[in-house]
PDB file of N, CA and C in Angstrom:
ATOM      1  N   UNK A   1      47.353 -38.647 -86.457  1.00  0.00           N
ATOM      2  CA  UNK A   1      48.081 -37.736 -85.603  1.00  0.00           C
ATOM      3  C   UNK A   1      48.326 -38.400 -84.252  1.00  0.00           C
ATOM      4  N   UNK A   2      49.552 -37.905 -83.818  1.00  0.00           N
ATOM      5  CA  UNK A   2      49.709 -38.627 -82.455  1.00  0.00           C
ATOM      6  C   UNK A   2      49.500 -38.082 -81.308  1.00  0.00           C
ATOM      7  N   UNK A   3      49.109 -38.894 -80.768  1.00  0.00           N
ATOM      8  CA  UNK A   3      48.810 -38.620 -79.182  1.00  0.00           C
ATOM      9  C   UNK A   3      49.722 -37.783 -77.970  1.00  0.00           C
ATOM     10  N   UNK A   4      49.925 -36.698 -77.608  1.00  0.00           N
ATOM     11  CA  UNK A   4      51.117 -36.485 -76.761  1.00  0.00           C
ATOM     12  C   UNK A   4      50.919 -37.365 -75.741  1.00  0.00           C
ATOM     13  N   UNK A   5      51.681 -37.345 -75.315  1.00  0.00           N
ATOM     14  CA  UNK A   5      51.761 -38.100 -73.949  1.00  0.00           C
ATOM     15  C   UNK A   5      52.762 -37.471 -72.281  1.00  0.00           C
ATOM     16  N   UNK A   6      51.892 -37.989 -71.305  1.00  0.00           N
ATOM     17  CA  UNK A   6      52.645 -37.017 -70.440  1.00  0.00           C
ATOM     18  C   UNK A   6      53.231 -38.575 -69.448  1.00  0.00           C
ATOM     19  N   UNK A   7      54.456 -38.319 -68.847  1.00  0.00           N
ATOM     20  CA  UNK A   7      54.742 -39.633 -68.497  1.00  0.00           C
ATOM     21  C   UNK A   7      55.366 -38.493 -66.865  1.00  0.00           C
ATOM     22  N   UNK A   8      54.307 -38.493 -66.056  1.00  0.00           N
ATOM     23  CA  UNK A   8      55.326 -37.843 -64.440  1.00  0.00           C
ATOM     24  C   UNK A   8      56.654 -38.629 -63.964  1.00  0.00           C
ATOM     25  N   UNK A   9      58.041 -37.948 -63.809  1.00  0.00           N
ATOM     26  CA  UNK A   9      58.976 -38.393 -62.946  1.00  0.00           C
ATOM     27  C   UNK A   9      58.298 -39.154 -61.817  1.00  0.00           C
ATOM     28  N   UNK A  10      58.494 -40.156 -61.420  1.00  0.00           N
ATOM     29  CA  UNK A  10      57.988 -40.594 -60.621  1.00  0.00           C
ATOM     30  C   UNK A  10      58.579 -40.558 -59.385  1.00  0.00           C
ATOM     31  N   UNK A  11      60.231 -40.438 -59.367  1.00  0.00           N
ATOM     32  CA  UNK A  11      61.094 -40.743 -58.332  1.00  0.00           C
ATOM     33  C   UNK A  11      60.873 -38.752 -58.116  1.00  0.00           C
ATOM     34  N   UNK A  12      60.842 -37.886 -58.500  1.00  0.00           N
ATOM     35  CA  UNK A  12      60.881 -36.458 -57.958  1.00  0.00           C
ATOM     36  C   UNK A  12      59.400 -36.118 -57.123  1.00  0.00           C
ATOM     37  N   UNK A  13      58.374 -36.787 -58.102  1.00  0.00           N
ATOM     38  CA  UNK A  13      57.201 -36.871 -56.966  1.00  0.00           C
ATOM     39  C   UNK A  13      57.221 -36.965 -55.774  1.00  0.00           C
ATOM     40  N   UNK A  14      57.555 -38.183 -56.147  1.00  0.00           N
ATOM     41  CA  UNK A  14      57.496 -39.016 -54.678  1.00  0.00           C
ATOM     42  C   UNK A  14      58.551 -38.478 -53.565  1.00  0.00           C
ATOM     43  N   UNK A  15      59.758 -37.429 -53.622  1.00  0.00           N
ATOM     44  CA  UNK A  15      60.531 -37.145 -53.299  1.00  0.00           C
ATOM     45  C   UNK A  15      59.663 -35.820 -52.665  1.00  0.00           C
ATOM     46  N   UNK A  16      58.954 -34.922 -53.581  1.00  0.00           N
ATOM     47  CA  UNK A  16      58.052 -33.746 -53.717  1.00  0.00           C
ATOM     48  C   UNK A  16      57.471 -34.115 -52.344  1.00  0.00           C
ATOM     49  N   UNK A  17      56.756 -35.102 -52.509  1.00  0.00           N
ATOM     50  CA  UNK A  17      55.602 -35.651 -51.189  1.00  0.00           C
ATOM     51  C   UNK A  17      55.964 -36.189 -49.823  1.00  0.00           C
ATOM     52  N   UNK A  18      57.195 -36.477 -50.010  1.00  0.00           N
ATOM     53  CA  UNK A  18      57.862 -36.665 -48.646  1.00  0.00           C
ATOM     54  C   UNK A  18      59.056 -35.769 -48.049  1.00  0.00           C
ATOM     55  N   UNK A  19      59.104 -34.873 -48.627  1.00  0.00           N
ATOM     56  CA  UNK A  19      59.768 -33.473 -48.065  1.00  0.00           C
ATOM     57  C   UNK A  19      59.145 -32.764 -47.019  1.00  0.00           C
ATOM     58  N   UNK A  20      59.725 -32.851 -46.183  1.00  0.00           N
ATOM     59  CA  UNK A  20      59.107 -31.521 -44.802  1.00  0.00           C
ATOM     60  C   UNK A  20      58.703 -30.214 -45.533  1.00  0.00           C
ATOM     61  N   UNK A  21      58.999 -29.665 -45.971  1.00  0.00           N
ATOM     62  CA  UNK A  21      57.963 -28.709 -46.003  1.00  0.00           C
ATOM     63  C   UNK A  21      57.036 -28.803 -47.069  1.00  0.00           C
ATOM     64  N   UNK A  22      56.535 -29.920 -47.558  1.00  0.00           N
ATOM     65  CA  UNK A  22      55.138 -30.666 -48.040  1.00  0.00           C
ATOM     66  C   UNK A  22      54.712 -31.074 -46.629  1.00  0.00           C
ATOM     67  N   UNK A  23      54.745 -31.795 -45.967  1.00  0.00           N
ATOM     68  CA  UNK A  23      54.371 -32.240 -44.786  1.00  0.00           C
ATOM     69  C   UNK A  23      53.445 -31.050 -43.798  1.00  0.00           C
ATOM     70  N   UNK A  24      54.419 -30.163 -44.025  1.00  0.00           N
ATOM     71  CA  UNK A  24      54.180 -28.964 -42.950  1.00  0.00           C
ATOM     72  C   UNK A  24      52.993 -27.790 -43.953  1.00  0.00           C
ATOM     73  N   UNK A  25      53.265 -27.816 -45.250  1.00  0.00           N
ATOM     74  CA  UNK A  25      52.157 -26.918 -45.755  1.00  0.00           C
ATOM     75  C   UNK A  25      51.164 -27.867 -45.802  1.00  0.00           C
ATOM     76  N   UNK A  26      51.127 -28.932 -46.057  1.00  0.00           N
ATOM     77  CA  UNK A  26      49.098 -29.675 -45.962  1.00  0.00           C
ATOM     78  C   UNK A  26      49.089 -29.604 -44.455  1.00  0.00           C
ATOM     79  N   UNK A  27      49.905 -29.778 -43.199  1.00  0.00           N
ATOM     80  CA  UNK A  27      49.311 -29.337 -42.235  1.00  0.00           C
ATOM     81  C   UNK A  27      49.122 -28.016 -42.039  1.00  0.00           C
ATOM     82  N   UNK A  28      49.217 -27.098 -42.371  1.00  0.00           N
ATOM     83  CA  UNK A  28      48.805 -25.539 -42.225  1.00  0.00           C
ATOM     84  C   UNK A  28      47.627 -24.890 -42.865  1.00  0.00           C
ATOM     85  N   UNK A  29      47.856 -26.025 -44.105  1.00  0.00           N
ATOM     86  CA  UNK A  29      46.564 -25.530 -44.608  1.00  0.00           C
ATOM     87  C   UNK A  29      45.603 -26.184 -44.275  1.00  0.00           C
ATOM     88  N   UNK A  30      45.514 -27.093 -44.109  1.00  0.00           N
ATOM     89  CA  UNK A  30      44.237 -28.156 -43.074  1.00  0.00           C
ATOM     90  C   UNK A  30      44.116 -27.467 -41.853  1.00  0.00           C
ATOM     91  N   UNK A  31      45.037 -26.878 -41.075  1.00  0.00           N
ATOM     92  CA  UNK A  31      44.239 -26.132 -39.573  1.00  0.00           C
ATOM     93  C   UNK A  31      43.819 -24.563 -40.211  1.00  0.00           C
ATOM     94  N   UNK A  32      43.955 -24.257 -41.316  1.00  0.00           N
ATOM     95  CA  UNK A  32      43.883 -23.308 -41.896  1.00  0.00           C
ATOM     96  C   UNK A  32      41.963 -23.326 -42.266  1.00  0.00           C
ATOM     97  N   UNK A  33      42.074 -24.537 -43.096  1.00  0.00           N
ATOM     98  CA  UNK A  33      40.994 -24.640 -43.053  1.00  0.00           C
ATOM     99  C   UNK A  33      39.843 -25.043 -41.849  1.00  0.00           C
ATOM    100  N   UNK A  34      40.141 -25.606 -41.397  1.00  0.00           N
ATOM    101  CA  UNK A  34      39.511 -26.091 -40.152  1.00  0.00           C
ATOM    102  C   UNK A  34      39.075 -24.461 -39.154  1.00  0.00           C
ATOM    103  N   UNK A  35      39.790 -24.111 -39.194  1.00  0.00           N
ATOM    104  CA  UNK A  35      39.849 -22.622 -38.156  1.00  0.00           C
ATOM    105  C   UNK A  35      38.563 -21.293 -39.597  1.00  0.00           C
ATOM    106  N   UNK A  36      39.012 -21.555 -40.609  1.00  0.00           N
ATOM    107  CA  UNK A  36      37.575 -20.605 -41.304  1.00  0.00           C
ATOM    108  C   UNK A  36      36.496 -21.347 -41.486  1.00  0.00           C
ATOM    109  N   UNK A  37      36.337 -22.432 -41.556  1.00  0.00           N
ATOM    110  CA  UNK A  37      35.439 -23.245 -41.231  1.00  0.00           C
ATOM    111  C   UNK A  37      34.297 -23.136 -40.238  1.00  0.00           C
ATOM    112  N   UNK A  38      35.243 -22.931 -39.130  1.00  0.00           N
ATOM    113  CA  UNK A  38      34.968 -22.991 -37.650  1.00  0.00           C
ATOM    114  C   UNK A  38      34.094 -21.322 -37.799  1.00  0.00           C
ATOM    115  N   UNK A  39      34.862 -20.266 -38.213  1.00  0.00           N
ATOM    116  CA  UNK A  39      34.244 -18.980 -38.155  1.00  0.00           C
ATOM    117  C   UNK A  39      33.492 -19.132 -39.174  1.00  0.00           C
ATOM    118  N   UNK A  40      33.418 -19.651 -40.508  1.00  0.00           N
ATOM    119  CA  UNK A  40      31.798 -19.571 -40.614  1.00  0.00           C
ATOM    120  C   UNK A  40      30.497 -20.403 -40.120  1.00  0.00           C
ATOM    121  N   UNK A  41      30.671 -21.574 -39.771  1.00  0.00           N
ATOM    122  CA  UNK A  41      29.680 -22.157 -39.093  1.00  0.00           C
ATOM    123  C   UNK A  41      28.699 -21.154 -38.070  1.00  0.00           C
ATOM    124  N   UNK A  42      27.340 -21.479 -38.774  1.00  0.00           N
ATOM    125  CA  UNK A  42      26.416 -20.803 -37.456  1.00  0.00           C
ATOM    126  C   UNK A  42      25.691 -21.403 -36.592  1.00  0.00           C
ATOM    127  N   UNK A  43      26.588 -22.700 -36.358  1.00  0.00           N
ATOM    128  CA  UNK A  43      26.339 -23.397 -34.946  1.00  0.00           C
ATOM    129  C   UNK A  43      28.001 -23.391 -34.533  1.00  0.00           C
ATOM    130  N   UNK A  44      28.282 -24.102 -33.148  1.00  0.00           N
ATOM    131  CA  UNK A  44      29.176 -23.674 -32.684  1.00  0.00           C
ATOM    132  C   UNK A  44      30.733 -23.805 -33.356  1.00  0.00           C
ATOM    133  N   UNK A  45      30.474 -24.840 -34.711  1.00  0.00           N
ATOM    134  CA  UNK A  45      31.474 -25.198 -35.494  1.00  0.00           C
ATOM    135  C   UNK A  45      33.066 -25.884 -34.516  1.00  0.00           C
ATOM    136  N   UNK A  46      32.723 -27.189 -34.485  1.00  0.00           N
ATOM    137  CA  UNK A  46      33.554 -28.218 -33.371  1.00  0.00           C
ATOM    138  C   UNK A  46      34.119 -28.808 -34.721  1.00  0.00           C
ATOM    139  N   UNK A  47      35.064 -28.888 -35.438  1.00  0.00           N
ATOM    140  CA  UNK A  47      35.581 -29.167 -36.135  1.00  0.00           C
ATOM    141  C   UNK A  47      36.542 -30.046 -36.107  1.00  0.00           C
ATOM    142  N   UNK A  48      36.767 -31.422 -36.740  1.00  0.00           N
ATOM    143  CA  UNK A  48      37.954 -32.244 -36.294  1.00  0.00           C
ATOM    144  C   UNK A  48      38.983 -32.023 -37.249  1.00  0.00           C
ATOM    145  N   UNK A  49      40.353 -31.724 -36.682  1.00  0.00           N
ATOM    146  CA  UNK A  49      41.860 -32.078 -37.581  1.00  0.00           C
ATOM    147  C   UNK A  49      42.059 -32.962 -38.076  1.00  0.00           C
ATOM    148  N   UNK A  50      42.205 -33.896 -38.914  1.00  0.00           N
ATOM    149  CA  UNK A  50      43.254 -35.323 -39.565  1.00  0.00           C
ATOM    150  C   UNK A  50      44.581 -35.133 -40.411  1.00  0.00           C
ATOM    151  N   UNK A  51      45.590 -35.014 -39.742  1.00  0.00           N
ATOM    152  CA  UNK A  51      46.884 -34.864 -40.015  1.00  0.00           C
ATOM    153  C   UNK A  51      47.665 -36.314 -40.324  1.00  0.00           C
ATOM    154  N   UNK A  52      47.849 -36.428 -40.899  1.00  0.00           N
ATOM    155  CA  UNK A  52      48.839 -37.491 -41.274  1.00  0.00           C
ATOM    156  C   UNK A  52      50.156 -37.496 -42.382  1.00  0.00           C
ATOM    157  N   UNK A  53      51.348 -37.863 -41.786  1.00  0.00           N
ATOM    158  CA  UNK A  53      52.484 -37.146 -41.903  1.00  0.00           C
ATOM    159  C   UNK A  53      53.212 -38.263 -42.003  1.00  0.00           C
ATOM    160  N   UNK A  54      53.068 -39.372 -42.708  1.00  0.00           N
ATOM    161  CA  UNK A  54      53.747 -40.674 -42.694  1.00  0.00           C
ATOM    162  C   UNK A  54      54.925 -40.902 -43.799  1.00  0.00           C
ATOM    163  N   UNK A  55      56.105 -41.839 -43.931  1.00  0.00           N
ATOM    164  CA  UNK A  55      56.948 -41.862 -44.483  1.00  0.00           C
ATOM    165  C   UNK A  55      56.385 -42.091 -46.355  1.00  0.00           C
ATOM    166  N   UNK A  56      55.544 -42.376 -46.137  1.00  0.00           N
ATOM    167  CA  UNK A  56      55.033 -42.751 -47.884  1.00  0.00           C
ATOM    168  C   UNK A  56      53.869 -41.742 -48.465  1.00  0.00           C
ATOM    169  N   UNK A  57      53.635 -40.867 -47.760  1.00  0.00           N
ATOM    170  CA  UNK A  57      52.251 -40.196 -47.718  1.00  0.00           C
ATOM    171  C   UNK A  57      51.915 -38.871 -46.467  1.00  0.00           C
ATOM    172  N   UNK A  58      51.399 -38.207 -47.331  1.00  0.00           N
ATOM    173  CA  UNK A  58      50.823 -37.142 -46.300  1.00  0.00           C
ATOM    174  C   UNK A  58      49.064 -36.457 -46.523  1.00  0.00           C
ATOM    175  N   UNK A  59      48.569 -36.301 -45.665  1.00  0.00           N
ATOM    176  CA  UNK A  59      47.277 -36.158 -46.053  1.00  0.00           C
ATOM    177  C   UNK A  59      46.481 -35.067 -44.975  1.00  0.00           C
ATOM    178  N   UNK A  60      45.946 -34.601 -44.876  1.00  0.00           N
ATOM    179  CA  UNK A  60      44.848 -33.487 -44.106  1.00  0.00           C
ATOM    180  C   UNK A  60      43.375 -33.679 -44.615  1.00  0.00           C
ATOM    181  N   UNK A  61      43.225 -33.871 -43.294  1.00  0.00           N
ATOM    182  CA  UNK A  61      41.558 -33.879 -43.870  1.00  0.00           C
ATOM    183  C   UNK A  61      40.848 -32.931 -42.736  1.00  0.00           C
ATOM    184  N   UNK A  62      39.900 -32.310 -42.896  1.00  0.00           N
ATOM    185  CA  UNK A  62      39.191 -31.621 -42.044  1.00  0.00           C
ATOM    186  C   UNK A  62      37.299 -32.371 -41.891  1.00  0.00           C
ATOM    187  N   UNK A  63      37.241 -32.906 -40.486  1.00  0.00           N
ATOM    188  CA  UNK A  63      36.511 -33.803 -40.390  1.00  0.00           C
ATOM    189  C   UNK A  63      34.630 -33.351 -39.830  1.00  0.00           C
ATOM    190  N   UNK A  64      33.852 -32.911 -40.360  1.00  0.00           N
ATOM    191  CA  UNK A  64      32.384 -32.128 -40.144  1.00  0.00           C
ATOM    192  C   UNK A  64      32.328 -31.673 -39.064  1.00  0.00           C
ATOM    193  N   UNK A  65      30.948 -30.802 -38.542  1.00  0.00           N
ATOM    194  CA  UNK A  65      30.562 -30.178 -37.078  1.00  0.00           C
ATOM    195  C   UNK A  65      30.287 -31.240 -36.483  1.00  0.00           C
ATOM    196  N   UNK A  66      30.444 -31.584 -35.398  1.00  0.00           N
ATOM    197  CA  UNK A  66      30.171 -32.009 -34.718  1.00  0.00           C
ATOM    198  C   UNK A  66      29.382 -31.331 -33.499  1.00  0.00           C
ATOM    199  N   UNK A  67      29.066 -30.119 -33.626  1.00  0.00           N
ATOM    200  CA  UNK A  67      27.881 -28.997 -33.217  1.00  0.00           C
ATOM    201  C   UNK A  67      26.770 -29.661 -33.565  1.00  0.00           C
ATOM    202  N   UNK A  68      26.487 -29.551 -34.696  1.00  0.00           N
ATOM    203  CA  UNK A  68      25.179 -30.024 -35.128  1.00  0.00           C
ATOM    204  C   UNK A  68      24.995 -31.185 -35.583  1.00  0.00           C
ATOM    205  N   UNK A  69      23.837 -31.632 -35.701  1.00  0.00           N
ATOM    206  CA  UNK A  69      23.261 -32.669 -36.466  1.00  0.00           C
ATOM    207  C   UNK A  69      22.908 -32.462 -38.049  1.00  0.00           C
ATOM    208  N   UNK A  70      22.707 -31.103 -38.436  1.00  0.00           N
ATOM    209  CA  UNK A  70      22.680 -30.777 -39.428  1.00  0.00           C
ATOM    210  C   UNK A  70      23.175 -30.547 -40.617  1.00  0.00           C
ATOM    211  N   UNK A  71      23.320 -31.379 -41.650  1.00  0.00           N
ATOM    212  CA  UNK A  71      24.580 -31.807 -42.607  1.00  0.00           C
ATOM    213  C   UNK A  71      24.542 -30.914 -43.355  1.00  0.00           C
ATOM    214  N   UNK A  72      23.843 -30.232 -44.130  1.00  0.00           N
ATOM    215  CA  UNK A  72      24.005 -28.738 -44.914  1.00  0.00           C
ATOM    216  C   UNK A  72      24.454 -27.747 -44.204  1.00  0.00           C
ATOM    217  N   UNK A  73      24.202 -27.078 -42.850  1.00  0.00           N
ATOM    218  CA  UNK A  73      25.406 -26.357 -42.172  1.00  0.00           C
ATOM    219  C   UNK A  73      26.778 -26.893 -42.128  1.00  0.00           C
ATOM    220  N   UNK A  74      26.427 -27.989 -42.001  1.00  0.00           N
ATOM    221  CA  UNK A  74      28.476 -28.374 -41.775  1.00  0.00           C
ATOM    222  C   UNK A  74      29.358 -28.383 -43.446  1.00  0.00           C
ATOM    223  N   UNK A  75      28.128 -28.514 -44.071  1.00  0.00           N
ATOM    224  CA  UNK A  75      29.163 -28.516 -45.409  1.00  0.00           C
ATOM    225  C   UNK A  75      29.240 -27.187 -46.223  1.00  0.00           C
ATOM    226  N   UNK A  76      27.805 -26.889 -45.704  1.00  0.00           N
ATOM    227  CA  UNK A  76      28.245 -25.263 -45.794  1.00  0.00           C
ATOM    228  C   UNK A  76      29.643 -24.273 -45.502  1.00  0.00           C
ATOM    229  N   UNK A  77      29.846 -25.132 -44.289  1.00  0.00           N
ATOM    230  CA  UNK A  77      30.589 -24.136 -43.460  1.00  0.00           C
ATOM    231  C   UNK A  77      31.950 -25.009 -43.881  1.00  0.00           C
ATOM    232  N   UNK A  78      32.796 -26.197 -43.970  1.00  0.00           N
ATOM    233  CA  UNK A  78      33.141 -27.120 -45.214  1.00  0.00           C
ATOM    234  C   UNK A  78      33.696 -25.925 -46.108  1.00  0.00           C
ATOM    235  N   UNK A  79      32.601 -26.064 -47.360  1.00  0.00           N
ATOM    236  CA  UNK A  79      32.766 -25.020 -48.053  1.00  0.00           C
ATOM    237  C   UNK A  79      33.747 -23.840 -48.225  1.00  0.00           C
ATOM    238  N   UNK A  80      33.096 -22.991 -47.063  1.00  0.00           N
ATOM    239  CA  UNK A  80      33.700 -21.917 -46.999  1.00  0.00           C
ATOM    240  C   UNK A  80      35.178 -21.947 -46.228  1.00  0.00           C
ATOM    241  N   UNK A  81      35.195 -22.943 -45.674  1.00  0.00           N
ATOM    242  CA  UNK A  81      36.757 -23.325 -45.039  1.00  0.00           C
ATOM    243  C   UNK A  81      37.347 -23.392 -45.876  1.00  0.00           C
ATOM    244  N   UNK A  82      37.279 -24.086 -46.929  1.00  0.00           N
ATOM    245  CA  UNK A  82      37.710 -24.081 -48.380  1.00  0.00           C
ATOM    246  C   UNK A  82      38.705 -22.947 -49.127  1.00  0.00           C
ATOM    247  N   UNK A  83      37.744 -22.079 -49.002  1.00  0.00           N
ATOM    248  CA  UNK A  83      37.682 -20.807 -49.367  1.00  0.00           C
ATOM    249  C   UNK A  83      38.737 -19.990 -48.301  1.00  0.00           C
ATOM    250  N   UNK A  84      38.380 -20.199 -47.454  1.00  0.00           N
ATOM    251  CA  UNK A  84      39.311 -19.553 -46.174  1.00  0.00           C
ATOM    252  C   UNK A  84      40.876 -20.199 -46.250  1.00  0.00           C
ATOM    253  N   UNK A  85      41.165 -20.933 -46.155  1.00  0.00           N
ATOM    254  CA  UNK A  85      42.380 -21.742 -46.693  1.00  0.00           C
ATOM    255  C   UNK A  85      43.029 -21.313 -47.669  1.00  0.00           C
ATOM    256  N   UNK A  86      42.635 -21.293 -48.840  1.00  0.00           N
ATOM    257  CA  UNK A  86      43.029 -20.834 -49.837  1.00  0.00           C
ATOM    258  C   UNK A  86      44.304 -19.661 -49.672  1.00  0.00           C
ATOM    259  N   UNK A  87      44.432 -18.962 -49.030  1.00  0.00           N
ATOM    260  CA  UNK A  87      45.633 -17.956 -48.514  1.00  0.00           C
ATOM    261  C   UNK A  87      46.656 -17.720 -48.094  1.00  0.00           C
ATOM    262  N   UNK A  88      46.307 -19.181 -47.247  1.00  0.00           N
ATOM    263  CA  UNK A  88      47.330 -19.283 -46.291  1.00  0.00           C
ATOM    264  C   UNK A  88      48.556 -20.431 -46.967  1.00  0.00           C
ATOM    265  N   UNK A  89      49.427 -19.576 -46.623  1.00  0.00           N
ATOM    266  CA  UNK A  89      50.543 -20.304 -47.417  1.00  0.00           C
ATOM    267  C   UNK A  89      51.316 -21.655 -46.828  1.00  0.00           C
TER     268      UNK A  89
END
């Protein structure tokens, strides 16, 4: 029996990923996350943005507390940013 096979357009991808409003929803949802993040942390939750919006690539990253020293609160709170994000369109 044969194998299906999935072969992605490659040229619509890549088209997908460098469209402004790809650009603009991973940044919304990255301050999206970053901001429930921030409200669940139960230290002061100092949270860093990483936006990057470049011609080949786009990426968001939301970068730990920098409140604490304590790495299970920050990923805790990580976590639930996660979760908080999730909504926002």
């Amino acid at each position: 029996m044969a194998r299906p096979s999935f072969r992605p357009n490659r040229r619509n991808v890549a088209s997908f990923l460098r469209a402004p409003a790809t650009h603009a929803l991973i940044e919304r949802k990255t301050r999206a996350a970053a901001a429930a993040a921030s409200a669940a942390s139960t230290a002061e939750g100092q949270f860093r943005v990483d936006v990057e919006t470049g011609d080949s690539r786009a990426r968001g990253a939301v970068i730990g507390d920098y409140s604490t020293g304590d790495l299970e609160v920050s990923r805790a709170a990580l976590l639930r940013g996660l979760d908080g994000a999730r909504g926002t369109d």
